[in-house]
N, C-alpha and C. Protein backbone atom coordinates (compact mmCIF):
# COMPACT_ATOMS: atom_id res chain seq x y z
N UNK A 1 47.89 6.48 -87.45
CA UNK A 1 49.30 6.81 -87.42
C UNK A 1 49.45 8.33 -87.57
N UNK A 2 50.14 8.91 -87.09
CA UNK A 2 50.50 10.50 -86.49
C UNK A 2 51.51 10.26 -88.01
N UNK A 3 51.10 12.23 -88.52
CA UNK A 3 51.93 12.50 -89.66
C UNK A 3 52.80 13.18 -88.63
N UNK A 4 53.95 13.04 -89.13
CA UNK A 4 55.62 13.77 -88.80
C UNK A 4 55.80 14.66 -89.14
N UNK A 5 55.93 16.28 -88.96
CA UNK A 5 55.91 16.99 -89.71
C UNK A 5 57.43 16.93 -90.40
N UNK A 6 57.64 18.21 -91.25
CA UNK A 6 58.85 17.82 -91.54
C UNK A 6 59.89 19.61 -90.63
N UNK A 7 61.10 18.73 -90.95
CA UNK A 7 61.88 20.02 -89.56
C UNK A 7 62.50 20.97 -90.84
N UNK A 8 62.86 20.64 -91.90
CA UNK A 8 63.63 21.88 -92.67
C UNK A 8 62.55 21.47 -94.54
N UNK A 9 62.87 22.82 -94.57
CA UNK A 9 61.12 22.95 -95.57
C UNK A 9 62.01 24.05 -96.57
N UNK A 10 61.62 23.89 -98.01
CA UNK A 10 62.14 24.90 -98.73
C UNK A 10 61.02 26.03 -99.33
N UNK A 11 61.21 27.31 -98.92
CA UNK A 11 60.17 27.91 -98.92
C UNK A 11 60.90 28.76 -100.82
N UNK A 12 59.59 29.16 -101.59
CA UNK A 12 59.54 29.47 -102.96
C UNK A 12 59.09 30.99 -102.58
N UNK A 13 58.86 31.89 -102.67
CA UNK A 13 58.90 33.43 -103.53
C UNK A 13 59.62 33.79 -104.77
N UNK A 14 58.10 34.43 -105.41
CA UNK A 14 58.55 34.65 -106.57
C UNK A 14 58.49 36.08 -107.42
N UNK A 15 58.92 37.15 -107.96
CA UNK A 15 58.73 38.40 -107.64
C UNK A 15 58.44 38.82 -109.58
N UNK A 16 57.63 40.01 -109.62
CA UNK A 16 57.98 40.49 -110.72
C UNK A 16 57.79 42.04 -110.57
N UNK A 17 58.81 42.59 -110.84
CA UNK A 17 59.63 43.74 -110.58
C UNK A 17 59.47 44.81 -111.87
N UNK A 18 58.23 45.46 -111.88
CA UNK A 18 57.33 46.32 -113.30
C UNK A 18 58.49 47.47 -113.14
N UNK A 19 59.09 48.05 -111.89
CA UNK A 19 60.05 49.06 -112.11
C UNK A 19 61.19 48.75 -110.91
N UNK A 20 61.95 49.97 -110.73
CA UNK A 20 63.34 50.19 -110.32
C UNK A 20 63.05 49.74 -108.48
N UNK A 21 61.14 50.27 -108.38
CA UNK A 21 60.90 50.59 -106.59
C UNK A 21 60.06 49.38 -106.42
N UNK A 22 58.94 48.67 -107.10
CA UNK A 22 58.30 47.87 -107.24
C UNK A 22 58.53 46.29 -107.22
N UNK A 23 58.14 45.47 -106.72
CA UNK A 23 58.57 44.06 -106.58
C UNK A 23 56.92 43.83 -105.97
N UNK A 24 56.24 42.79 -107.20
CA UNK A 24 55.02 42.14 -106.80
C UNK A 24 55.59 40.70 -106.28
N UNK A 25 55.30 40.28 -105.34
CA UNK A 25 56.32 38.76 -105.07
C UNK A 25 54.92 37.67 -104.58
N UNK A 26 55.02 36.81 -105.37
CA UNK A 26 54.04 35.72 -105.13
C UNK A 26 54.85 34.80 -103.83
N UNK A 27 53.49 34.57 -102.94
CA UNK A 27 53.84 34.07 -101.88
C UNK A 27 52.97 33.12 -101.96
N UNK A 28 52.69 31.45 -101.90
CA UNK A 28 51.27 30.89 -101.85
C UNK A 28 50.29 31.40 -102.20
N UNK A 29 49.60 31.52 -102.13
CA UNK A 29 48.40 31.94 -102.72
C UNK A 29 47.81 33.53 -102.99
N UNK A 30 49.40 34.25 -102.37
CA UNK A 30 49.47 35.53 -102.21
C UNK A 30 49.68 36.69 -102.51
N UNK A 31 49.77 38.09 -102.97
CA UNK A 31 50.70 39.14 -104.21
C UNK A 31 50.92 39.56 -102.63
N UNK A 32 52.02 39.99 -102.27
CA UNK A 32 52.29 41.71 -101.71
C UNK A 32 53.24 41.91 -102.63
N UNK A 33 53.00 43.39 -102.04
CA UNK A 33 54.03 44.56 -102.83
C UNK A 33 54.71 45.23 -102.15
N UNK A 34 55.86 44.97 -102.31
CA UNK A 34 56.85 46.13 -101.92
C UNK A 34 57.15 47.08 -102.93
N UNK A 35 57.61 48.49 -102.15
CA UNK A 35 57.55 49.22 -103.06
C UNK A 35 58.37 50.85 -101.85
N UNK A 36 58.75 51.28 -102.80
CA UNK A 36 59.37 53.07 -101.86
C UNK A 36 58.48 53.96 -102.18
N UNK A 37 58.31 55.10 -101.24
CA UNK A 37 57.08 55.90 -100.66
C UNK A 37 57.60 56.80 -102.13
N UNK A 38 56.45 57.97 -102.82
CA UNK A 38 56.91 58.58 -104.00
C UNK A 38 57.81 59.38 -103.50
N UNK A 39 58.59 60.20 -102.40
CA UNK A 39 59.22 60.84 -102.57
C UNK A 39 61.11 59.91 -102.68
N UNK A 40 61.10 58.49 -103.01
CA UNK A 40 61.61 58.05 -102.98
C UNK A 40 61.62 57.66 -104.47
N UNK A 41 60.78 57.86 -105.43
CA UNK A 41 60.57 57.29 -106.73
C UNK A 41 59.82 56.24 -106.99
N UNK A 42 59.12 56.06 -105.89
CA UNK A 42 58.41 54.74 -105.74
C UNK A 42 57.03 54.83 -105.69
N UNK A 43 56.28 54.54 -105.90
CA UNK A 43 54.52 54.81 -106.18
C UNK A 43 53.71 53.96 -105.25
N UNK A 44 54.65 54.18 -103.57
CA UNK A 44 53.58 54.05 -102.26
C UNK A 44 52.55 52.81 -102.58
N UNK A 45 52.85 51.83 -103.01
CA UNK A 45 51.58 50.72 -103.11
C UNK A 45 52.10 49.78 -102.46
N UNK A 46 53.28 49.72 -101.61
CA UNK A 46 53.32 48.89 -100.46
C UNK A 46 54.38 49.27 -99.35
N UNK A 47 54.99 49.00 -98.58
CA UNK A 47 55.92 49.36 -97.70
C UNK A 47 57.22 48.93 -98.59
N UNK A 48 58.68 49.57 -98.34
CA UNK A 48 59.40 50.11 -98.23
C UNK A 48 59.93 47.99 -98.01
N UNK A 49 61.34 47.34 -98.51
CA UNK A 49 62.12 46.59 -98.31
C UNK A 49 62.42 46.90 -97.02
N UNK A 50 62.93 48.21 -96.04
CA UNK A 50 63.42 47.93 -94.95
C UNK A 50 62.20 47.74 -94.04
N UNK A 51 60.84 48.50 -94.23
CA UNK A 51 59.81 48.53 -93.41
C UNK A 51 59.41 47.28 -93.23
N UNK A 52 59.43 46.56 -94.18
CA UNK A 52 58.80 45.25 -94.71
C UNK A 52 59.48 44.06 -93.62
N UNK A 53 60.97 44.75 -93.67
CA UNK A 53 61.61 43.89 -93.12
C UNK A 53 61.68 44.37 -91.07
N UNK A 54 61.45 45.22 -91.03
CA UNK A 54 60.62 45.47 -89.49
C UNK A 54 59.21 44.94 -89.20
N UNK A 55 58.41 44.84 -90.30
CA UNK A 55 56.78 44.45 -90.10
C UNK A 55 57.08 42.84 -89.99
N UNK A 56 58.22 42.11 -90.61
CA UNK A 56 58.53 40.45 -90.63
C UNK A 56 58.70 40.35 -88.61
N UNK A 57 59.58 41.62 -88.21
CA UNK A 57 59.42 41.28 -87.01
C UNK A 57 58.45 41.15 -85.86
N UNK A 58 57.76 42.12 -86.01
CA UNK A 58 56.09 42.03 -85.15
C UNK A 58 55.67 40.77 -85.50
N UNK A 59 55.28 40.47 -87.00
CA UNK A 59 54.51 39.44 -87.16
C UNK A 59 55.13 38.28 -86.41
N UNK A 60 56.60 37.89 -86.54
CA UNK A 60 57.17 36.43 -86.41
C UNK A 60 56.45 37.04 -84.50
N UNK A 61 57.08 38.02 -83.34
CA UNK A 61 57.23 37.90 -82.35
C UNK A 61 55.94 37.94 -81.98
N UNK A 62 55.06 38.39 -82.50
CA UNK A 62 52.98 37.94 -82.29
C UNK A 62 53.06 36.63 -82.11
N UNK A 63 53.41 35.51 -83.83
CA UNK A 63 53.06 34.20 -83.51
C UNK A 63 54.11 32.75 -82.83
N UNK A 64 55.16 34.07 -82.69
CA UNK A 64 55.65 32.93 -81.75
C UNK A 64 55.78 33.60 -80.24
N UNK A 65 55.01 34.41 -79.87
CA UNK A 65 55.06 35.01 -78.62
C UNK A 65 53.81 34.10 -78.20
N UNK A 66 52.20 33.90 -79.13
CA UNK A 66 51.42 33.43 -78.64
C UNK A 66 51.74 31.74 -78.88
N UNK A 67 52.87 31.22 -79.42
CA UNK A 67 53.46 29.67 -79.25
C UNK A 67 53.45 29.28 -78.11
N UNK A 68 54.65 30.12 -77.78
CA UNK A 68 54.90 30.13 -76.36
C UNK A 68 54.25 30.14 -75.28
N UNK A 69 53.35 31.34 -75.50
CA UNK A 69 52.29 31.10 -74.31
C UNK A 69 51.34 30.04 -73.95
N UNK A 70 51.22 29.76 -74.86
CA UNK A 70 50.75 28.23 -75.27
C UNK A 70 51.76 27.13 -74.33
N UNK A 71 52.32 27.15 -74.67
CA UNK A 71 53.74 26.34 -74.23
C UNK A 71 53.47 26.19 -72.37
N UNK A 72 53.38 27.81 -72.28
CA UNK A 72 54.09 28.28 -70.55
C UNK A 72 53.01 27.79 -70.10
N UNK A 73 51.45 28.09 -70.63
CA UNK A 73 50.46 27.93 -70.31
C UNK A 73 49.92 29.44 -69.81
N UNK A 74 50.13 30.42 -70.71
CA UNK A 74 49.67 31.59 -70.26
C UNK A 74 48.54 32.30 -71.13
N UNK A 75 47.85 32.80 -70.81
CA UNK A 75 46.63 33.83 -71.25
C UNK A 75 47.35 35.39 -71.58
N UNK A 76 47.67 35.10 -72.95
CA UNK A 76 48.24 36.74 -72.79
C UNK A 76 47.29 37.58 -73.73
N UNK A 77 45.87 37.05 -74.20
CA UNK A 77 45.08 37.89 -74.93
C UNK A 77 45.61 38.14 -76.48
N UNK A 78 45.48 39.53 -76.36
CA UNK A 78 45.75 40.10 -77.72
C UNK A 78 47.08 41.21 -77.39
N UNK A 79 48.27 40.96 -78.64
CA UNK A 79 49.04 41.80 -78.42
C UNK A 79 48.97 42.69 -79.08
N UNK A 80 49.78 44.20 -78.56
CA UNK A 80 50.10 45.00 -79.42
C UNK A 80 51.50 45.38 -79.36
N UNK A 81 52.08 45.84 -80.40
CA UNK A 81 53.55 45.48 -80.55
C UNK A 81 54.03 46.50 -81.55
N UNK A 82 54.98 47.66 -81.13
CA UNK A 82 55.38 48.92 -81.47
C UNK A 82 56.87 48.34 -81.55
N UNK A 83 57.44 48.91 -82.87
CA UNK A 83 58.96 48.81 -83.41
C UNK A 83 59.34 50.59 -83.15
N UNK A 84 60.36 50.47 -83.01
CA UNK A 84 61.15 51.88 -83.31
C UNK A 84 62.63 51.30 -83.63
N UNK A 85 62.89 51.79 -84.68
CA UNK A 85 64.57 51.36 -84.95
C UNK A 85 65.34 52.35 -85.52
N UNK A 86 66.59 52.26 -84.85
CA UNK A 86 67.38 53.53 -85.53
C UNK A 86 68.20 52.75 -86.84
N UNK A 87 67.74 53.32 -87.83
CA UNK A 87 68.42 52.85 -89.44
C UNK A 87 69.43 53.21 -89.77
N UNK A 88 70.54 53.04 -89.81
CA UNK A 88 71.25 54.21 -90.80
C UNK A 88 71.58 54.36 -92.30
N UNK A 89 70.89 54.28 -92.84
CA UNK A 89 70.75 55.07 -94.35
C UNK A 89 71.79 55.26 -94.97
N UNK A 90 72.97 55.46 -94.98
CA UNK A 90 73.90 55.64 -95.43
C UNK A 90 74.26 54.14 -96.88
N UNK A 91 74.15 53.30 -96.37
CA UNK A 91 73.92 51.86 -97.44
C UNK A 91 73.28 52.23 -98.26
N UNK A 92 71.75 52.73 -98.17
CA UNK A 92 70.71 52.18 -98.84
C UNK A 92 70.66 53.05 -100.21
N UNK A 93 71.64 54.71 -99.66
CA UNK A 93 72.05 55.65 -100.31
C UNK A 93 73.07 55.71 -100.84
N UNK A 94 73.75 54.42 -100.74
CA UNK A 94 74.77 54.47 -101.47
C UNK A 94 76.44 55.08 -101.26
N UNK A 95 76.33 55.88 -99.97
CA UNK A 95 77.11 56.45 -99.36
C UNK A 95 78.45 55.92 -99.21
N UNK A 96 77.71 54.94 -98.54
CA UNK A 96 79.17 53.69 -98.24
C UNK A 96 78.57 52.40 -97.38
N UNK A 97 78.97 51.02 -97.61
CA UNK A 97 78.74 50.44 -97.08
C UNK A 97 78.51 50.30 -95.58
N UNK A 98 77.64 49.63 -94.94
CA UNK A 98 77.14 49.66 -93.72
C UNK A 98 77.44 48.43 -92.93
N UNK A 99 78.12 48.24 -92.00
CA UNK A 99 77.78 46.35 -91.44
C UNK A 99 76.45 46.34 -90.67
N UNK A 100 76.03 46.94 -89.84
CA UNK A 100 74.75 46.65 -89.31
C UNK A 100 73.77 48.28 -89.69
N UNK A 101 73.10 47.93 -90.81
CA UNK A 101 72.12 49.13 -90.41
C UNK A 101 71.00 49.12 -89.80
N UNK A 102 70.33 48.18 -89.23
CA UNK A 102 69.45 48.30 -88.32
C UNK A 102 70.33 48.26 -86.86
N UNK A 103 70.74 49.82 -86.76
CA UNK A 103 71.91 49.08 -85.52
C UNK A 103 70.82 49.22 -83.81
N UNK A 104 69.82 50.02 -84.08
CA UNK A 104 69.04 49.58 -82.60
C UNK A 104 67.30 49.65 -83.18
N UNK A 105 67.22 48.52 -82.58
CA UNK A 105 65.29 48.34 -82.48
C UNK A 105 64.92 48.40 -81.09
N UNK A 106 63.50 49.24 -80.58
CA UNK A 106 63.05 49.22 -79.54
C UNK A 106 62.02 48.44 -79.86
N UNK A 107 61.94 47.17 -78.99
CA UNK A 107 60.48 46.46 -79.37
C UNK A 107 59.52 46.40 -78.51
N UNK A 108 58.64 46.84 -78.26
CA UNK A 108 57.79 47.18 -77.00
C UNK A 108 56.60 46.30 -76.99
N UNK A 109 56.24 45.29 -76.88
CA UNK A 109 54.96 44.45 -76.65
C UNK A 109 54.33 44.50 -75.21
N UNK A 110 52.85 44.54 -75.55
CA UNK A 110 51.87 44.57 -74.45
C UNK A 110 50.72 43.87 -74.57
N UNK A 111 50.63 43.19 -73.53
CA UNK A 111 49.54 42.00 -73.85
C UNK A 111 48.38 42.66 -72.61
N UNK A 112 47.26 42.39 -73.36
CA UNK A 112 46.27 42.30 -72.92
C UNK A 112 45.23 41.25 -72.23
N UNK A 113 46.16 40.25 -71.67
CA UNK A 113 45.61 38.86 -71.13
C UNK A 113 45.77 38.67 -69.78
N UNK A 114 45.56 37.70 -68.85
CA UNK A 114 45.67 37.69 -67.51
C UNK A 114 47.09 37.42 -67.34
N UNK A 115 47.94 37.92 -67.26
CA UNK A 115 49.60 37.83 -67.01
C UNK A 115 50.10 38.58 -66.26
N UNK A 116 51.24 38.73 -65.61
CA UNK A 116 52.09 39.56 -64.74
C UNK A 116 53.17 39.90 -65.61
N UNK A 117 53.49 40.89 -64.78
CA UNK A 117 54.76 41.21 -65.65
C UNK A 117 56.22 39.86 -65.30
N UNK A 118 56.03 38.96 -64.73
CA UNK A 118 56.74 38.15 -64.03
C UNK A 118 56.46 36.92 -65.07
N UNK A 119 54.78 36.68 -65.61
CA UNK A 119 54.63 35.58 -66.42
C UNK A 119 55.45 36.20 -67.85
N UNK A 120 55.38 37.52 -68.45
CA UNK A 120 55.63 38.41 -69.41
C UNK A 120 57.42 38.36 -69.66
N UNK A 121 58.44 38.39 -68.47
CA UNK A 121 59.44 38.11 -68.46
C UNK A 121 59.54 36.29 -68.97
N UNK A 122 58.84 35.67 -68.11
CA UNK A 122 59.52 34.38 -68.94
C UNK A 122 59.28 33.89 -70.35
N UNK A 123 57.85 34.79 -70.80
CA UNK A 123 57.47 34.75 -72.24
C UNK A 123 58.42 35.27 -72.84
N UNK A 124 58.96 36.40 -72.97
CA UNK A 124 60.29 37.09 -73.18
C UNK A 124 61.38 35.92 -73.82
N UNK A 125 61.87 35.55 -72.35
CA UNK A 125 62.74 34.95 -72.88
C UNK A 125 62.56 33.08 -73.74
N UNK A 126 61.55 32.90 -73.45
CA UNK A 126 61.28 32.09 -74.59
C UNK A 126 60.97 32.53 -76.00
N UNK A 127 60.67 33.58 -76.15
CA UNK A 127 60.52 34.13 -77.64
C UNK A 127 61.87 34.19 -78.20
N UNK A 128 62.99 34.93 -77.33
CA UNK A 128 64.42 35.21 -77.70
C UNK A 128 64.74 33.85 -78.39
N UNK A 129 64.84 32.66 -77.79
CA UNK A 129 65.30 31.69 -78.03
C UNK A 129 64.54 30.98 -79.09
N UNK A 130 63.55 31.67 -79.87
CA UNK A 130 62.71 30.93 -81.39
C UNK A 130 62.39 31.75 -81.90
N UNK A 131 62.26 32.84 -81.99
CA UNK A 131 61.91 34.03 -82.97
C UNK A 131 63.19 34.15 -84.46
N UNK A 132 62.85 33.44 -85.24
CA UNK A 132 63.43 33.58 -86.54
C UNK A 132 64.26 34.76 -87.04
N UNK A 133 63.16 35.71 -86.99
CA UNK A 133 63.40 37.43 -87.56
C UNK A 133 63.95 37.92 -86.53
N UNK A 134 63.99 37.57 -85.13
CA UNK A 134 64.61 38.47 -84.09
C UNK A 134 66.29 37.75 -84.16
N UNK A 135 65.98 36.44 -84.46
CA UNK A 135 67.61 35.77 -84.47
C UNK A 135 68.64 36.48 -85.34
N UNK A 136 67.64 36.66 -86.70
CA UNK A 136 68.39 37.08 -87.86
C UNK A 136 68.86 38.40 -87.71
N UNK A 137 68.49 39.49 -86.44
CA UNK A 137 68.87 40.42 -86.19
C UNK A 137 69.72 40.89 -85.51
N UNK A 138 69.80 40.01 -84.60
CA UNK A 138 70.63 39.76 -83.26
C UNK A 138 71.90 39.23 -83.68
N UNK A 139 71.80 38.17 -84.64
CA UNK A 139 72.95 37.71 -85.71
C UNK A 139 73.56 38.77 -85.93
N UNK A 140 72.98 39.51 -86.65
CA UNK A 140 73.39 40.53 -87.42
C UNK A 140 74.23 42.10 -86.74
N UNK A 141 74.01 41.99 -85.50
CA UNK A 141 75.07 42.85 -84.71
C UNK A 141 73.60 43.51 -84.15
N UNK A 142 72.37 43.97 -84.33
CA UNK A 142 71.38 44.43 -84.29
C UNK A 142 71.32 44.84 -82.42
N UNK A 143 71.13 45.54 -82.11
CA UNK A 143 70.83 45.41 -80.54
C UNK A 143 68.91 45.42 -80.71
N UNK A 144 68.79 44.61 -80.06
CA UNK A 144 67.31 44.77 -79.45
C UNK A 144 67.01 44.61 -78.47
N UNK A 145 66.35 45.98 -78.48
CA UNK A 145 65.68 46.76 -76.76
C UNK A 145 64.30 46.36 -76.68
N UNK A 146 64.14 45.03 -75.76
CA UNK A 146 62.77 44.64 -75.43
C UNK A 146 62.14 44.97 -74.22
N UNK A 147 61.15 45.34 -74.35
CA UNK A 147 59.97 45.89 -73.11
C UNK A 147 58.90 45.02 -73.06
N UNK A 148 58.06 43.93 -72.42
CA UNK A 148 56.92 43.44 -72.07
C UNK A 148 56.63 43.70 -70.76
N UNK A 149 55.39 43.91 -71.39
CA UNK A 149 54.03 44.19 -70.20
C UNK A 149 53.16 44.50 -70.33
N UNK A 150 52.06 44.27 -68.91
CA UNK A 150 51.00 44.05 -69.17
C UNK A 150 49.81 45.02 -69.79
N UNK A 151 49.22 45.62 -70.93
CA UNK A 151 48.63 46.98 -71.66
C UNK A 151 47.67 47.16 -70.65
N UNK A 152 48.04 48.16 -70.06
CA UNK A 152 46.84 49.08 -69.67
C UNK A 152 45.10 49.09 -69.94
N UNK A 153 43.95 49.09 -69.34
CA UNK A 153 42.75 49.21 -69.85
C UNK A 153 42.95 50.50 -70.51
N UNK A 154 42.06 50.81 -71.50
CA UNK A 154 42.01 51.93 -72.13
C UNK A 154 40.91 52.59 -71.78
């Protein structure tokens, strides 16, 4: 008999916060650290809450980019996958409230597998439609500027 998985799951993090920049957060079996770079007051032992929250995006669009390919039936190798986002800071400083501060991400992925830029477009848009962290951005007023294609030999 086939186990079922289950469709909605309650996920636990748990954090302990030694100062003002610092947050050790238990994940499964896991510590990361977030933390702000020292010229921020923060003692650089992990990325930054907003960085953290750009690095959630590569990761989710890696493993559900290679879902998918799976899915389409495509060979897209190994990706590599460059963020650029314009932030605006003004929130985080206290300035004044912000509604979208990640107001543009450039997300640039390039696969290194037997694909076209034609198989790369329909991967595209199957990622749009399950990418978690990209939803939650796009929700969020976020514009995201996506580029796929195929990486160059080096």
């Amino acid at each position: 008999m086939a186990i079922k998985a289950k469709t909605k799951v309650k996920t636990r993090l748990e954090a302990t916060c030694p100062n003002h920049a610092r947050s050790d957060i238990s994940i499964r079996d896991l510590v990361v650290t977030i933390d702000e770079p020292v010229e921020r007051g923060g003692s650089n032992l992990g990325t930054s809450p907003t960085e953290t929250t750009l690095a959630s995006l590569i990761g989710c669009t890696n493993v559900i980019g290679h879902k998918c390919a799976a899915k389409l039936g495509l060979d897209i190798g190994h990706l590599h996958i460059t963020v650029v986002c314009d932030f605006d800071r003004r929130g985080v400083t206290l300035a004044e409230e912000i509604a979208v501060p990640f107001e543009r991400i450039e997300l640039t992925v390039e696969a290194d597998g037997d694909v076209s830029d034609a198989d790369l477009a329909r991967l595209s848009a199957e990622v749009a439609k399950f990418c978690p962290v990209a939803k939650l951005f796009r929700q969020a007023g976020t514009d995201i500027v996506e580029t796929w294609r195929v990486r160059e030999a080096a």
